[in-house]
PDB file of N, CA and C in Angstrom:
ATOM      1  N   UNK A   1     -13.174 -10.219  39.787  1.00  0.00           N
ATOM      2  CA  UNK A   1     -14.444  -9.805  39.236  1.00  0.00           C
ATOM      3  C   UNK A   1     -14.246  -8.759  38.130  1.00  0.00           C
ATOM      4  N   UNK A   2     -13.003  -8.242  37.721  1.00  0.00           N
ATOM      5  CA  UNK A   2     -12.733  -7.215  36.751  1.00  0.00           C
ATOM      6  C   UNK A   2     -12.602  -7.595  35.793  1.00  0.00           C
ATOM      7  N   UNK A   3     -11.996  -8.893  35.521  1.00  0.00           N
ATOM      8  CA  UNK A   3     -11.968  -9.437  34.608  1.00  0.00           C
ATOM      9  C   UNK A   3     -12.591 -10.705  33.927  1.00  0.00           C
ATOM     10  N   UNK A   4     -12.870 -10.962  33.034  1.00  0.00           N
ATOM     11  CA  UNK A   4     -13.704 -11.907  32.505  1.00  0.00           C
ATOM     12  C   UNK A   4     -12.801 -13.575  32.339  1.00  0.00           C
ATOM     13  N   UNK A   5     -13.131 -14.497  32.467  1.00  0.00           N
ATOM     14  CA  UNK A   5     -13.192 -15.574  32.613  1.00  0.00           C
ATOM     15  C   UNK A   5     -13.150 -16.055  31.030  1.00  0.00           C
ATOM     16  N   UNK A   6     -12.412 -17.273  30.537  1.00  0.00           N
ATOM     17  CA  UNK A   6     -12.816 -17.579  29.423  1.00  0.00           C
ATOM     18  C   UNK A   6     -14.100 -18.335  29.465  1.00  0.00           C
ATOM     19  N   UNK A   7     -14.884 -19.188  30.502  1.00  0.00           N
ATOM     20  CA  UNK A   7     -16.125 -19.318  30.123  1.00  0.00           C
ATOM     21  C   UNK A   7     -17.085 -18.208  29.763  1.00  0.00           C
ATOM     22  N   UNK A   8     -17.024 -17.055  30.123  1.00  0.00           N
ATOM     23  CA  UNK A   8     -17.602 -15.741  30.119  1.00  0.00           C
ATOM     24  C   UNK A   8     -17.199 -15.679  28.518  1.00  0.00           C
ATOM     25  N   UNK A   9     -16.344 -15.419  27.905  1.00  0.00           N
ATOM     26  CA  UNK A   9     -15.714 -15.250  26.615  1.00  0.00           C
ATOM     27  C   UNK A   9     -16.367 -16.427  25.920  1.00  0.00           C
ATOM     28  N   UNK A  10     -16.671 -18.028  25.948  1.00  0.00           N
ATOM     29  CA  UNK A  10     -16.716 -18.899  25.704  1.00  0.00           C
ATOM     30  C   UNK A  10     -18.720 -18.485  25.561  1.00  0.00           C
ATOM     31  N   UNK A  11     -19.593 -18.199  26.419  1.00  0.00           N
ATOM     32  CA  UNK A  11     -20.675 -17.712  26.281  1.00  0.00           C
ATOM     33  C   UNK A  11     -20.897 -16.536  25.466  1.00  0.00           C
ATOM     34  N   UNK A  12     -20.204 -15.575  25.514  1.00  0.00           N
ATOM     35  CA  UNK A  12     -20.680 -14.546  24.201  1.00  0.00           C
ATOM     36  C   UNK A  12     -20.175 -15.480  23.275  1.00  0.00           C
ATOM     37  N   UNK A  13     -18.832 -15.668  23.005  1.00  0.00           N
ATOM     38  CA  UNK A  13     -19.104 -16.257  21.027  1.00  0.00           C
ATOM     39  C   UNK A  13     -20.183 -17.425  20.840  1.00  0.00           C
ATOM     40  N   UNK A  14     -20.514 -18.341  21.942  1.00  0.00           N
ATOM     41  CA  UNK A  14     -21.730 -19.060  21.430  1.00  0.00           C
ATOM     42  C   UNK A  14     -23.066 -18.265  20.997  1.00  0.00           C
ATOM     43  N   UNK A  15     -23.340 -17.107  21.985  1.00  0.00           N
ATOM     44  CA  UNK A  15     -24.655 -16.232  21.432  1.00  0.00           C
ATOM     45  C   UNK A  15     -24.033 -15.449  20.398  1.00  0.00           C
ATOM     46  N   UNK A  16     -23.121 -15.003  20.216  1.00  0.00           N
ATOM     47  CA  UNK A  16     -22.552 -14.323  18.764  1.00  0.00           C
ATOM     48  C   UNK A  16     -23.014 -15.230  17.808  1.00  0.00           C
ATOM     49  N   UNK A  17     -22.310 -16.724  17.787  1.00  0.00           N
ATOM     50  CA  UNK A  17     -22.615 -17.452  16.427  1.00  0.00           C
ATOM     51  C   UNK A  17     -23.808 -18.084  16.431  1.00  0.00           C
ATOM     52  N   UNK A  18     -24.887 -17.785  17.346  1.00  0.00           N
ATOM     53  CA  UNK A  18     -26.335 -18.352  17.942  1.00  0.00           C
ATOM     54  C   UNK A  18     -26.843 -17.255  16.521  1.00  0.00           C
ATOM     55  N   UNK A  19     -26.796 -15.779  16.849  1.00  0.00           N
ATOM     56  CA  UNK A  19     -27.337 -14.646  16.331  1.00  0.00           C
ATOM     57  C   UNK A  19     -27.391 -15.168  15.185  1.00  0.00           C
ATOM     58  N   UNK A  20     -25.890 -14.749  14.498  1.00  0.00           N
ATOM     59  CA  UNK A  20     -25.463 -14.342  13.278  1.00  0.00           C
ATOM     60  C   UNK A  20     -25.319 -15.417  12.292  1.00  0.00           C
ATOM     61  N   UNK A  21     -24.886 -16.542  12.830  1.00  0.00           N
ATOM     62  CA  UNK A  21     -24.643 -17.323  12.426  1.00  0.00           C
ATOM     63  C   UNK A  21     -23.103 -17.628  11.976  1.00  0.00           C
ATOM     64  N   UNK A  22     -22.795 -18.916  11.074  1.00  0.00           N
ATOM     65  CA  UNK A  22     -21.073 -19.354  10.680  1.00  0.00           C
ATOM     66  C   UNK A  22     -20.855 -18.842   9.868  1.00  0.00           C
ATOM     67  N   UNK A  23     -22.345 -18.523   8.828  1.00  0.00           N
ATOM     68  CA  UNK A  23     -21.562 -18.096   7.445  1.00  0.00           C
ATOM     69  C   UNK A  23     -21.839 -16.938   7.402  1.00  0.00           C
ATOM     70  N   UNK A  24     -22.437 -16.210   8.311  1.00  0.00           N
ATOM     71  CA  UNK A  24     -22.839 -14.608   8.235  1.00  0.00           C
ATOM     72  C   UNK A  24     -21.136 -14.466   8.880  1.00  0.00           C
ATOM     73  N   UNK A  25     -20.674 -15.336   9.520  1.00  0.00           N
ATOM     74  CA  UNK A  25     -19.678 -14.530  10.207  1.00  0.00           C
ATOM     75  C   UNK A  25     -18.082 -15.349   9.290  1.00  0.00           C
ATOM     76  N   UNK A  26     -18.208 -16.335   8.648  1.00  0.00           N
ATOM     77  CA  UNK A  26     -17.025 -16.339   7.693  1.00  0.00           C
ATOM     78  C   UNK A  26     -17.211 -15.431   6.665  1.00  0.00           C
ATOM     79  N   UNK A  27     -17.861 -14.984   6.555  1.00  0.00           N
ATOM     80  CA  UNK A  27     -18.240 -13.928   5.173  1.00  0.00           C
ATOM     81  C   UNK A  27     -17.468 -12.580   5.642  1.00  0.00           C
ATOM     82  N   UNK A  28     -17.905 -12.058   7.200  1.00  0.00           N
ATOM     83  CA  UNK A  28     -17.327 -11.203   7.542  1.00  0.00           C
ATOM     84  C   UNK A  28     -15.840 -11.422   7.786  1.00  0.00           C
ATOM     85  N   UNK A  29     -15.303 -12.231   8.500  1.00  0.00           N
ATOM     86  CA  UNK A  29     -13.935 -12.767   8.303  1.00  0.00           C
ATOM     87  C   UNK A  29     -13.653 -12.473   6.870  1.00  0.00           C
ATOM     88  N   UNK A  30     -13.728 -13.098   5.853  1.00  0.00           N
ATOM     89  CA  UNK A  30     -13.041 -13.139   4.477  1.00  0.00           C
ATOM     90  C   UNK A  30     -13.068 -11.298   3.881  1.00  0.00           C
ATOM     91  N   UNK A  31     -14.115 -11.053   4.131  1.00  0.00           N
ATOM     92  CA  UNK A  31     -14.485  -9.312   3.400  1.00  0.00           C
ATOM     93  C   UNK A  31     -13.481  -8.284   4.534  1.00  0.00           C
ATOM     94  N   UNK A  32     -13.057  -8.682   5.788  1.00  0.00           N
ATOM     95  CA  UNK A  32     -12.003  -8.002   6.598  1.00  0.00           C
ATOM     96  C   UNK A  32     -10.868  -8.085   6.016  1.00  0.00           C
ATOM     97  N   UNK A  33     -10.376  -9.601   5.893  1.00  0.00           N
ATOM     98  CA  UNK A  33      -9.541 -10.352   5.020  1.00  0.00           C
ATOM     99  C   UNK A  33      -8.609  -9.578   4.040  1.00  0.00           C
ATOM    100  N   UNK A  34      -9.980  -9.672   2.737  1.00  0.00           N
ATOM    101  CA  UNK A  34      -9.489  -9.142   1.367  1.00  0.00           C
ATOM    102  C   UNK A  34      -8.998  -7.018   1.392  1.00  0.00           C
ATOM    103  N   UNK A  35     -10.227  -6.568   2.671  1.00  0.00           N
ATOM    104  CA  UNK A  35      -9.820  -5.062   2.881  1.00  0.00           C
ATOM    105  C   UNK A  35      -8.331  -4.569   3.203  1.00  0.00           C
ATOM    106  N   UNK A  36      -8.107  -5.709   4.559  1.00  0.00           N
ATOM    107  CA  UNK A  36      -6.757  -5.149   4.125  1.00  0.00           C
ATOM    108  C   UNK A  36      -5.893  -5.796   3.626  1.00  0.00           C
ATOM    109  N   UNK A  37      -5.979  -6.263   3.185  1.00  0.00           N
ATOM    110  CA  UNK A  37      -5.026  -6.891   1.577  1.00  0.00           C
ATOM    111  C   UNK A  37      -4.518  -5.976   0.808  1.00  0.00           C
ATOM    112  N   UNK A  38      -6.302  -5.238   0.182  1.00  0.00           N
ATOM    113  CA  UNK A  38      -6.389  -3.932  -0.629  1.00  0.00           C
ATOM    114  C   UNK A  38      -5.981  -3.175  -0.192  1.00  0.00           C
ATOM    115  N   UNK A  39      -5.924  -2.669   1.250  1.00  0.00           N
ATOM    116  CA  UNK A  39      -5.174  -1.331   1.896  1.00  0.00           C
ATOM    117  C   UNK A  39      -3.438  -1.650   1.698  1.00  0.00           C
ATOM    118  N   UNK A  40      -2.932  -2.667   2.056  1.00  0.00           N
ATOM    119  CA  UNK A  40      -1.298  -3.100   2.426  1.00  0.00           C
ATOM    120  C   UNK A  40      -1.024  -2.984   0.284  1.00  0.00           C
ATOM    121  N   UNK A  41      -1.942  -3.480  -0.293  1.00  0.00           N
ATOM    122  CA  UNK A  41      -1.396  -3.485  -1.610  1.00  0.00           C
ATOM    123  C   UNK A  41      -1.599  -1.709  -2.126  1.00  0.00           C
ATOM    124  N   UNK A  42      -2.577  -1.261  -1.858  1.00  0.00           N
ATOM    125  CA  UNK A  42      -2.728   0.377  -2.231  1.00  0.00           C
ATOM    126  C   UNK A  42      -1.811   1.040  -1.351  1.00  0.00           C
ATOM    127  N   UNK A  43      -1.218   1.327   0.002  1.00  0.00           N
ATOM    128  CA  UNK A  43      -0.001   1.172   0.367  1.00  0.00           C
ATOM    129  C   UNK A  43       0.803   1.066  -0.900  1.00  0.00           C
ATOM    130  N   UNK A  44       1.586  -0.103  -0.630  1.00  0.00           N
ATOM    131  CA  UNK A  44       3.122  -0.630  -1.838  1.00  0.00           C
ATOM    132  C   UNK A  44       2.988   0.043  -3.194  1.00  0.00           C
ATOM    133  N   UNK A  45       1.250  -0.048  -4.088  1.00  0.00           N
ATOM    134  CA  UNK A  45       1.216   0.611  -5.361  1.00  0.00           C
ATOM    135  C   UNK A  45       1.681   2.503  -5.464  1.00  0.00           C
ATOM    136  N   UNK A  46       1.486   2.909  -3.911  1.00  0.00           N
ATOM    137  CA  UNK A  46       1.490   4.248  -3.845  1.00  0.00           C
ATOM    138  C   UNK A  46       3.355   4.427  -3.543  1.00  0.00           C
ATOM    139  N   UNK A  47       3.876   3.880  -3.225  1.00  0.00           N
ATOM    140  CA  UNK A  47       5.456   3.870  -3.041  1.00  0.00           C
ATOM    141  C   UNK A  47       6.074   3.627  -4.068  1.00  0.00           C
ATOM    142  N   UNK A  48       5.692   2.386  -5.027  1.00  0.00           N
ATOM    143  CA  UNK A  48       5.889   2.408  -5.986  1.00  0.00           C
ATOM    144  C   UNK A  48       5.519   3.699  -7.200  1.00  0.00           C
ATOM    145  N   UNK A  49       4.819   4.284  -7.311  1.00  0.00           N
ATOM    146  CA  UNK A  49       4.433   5.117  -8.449  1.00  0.00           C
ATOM    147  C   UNK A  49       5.325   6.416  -7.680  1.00  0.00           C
ATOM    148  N   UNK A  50       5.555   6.784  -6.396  1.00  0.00           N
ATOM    149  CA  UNK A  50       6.827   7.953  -6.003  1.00  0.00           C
ATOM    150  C   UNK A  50       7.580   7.286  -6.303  1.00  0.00           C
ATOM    151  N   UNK A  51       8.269   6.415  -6.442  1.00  0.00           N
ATOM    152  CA  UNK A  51       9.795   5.569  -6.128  1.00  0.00           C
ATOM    153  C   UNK A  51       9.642   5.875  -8.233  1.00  0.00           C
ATOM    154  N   UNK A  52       8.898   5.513  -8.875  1.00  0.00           N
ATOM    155  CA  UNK A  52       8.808   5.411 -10.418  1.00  0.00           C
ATOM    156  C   UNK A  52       9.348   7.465 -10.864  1.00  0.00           C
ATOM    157  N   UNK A  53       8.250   8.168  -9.975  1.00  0.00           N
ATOM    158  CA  UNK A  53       8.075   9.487 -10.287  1.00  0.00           C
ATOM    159  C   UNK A  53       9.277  10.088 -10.269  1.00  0.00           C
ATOM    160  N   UNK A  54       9.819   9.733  -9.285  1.00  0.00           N
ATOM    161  CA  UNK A  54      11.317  10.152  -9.097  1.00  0.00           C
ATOM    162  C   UNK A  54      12.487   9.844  -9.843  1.00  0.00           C
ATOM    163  N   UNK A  55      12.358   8.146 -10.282  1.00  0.00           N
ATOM    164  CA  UNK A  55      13.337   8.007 -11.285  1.00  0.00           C
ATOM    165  C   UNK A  55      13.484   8.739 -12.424  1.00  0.00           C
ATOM    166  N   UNK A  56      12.306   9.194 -12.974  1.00  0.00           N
ATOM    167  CA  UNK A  56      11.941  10.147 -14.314  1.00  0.00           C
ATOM    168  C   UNK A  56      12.304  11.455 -13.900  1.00  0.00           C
ATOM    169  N   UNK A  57      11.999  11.836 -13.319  1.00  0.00           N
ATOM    170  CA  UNK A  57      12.923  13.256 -12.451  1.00  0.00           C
ATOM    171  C   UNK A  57      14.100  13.074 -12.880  1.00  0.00           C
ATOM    172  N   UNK A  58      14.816  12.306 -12.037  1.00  0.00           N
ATOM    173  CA  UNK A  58      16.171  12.206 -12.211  1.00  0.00           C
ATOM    174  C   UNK A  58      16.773  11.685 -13.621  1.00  0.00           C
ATOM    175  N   UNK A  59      16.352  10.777 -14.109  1.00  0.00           N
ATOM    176  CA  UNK A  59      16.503  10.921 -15.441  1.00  0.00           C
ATOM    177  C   UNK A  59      16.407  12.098 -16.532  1.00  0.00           C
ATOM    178  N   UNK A  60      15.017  12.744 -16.320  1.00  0.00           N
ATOM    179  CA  UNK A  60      15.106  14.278 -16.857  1.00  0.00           C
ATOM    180  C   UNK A  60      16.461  14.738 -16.604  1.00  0.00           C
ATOM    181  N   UNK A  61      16.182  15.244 -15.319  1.00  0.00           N
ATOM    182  CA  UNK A  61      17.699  16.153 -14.756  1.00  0.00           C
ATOM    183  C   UNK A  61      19.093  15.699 -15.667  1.00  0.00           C
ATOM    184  N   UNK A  62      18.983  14.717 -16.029  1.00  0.00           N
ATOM    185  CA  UNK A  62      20.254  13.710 -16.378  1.00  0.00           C
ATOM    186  C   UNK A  62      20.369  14.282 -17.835  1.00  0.00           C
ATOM    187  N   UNK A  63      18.925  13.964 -18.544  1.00  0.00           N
ATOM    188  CA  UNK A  63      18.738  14.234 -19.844  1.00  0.00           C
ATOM    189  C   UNK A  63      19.393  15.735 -20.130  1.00  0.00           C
ATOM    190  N   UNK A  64      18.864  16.719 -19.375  1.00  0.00           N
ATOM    191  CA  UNK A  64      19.003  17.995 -19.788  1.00  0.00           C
ATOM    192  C   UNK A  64      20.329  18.539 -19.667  1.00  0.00           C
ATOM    193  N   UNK A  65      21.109  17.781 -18.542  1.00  0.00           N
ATOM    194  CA  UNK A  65      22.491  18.155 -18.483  1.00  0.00           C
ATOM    195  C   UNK A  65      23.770  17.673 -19.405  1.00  0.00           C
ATOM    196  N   UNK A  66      23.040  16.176 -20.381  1.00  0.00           N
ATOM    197  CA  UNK A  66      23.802  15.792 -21.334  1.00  0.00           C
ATOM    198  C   UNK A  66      23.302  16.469 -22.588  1.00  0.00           C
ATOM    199  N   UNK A  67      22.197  16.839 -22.398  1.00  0.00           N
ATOM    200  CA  UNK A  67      21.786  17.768 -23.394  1.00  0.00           C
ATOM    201  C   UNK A  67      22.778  19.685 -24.110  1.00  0.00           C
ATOM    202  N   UNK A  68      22.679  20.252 -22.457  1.00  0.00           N
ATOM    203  CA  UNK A  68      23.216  21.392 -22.009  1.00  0.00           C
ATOM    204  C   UNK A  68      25.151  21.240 -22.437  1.00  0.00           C
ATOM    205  N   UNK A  69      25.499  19.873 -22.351  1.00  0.00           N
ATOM    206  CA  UNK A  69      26.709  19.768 -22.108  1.00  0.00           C
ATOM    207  C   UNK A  69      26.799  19.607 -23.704  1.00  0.00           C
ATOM    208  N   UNK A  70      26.217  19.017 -24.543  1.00  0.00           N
ATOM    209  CA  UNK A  70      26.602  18.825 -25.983  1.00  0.00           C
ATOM    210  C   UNK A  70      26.415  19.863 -26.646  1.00  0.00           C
ATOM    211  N   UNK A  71      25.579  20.694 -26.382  1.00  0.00           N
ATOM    212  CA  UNK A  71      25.614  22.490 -26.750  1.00  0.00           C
ATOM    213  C   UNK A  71      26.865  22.920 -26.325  1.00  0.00           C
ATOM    214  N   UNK A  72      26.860  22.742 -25.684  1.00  0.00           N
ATOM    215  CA  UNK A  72      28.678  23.853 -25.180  1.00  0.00           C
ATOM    216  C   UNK A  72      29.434  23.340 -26.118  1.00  0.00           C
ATOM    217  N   UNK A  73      29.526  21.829 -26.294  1.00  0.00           N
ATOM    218  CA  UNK A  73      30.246  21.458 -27.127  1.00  0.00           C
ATOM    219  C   UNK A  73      31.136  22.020 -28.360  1.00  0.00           C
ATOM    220  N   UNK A  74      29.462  22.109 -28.685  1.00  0.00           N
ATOM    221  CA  UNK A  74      29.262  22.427 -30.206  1.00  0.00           C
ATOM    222  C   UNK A  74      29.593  23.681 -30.140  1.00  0.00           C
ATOM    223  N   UNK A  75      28.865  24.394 -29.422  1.00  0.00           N
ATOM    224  CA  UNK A  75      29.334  26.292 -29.810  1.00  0.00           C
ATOM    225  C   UNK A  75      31.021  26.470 -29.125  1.00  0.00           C
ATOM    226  N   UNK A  76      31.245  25.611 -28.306  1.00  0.00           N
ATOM    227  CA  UNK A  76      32.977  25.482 -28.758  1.00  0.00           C
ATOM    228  C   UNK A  76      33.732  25.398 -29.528  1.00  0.00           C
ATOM    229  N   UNK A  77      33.455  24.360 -30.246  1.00  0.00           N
ATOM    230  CA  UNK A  77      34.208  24.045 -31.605  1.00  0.00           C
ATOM    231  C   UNK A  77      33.874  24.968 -32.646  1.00  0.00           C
ATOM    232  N   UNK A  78      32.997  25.392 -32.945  1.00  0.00           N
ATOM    233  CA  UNK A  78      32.135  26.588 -33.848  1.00  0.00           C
ATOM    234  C   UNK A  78      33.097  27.592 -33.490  1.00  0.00           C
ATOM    235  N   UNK A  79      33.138  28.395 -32.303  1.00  0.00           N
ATOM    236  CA  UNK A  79      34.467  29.703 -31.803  1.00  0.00           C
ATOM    237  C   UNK A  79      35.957  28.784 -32.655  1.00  0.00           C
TER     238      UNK A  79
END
């Protein structure tokens, strides 16, 4: 008695799709659907733009030390 029966299960979704109807409720299906789509893709776009942010970091860092290093260079050879 604690637990429900699939005829029990089998009677609510008939009064569910009695209510609401097929296409009130494929509509809701598809608009669940596409949400998280948009969440799993806004997710990946947000990893991507750190994973991007960082390469430019490190590239900076890179820049300034071949930068730093061709100065010494120069005021070497200059002495």
């Amino acid at each position: 008695m604690g637990t429900f029966s699939i005829w029990h299960w089998l009677v609510v979704l008939a009064i569910v799709v009695l209510v609401f109807g097929t296409k009130k409720l494929r509509n809701l299906g598809s608009d669940l659907g596409n949400a998280v789509k948009g969440f799993k893709e806004g997710m990946k776009g947000n990893e991507g733009e750190q994973q991007e942010e960082s390469s430019v970091t490190q590239q900076q860092i890179v820049n300034r030390s071949t930068e730093e290093t061709v100065i010494k260079e120069k005021s070497e050879t200059k002495s």
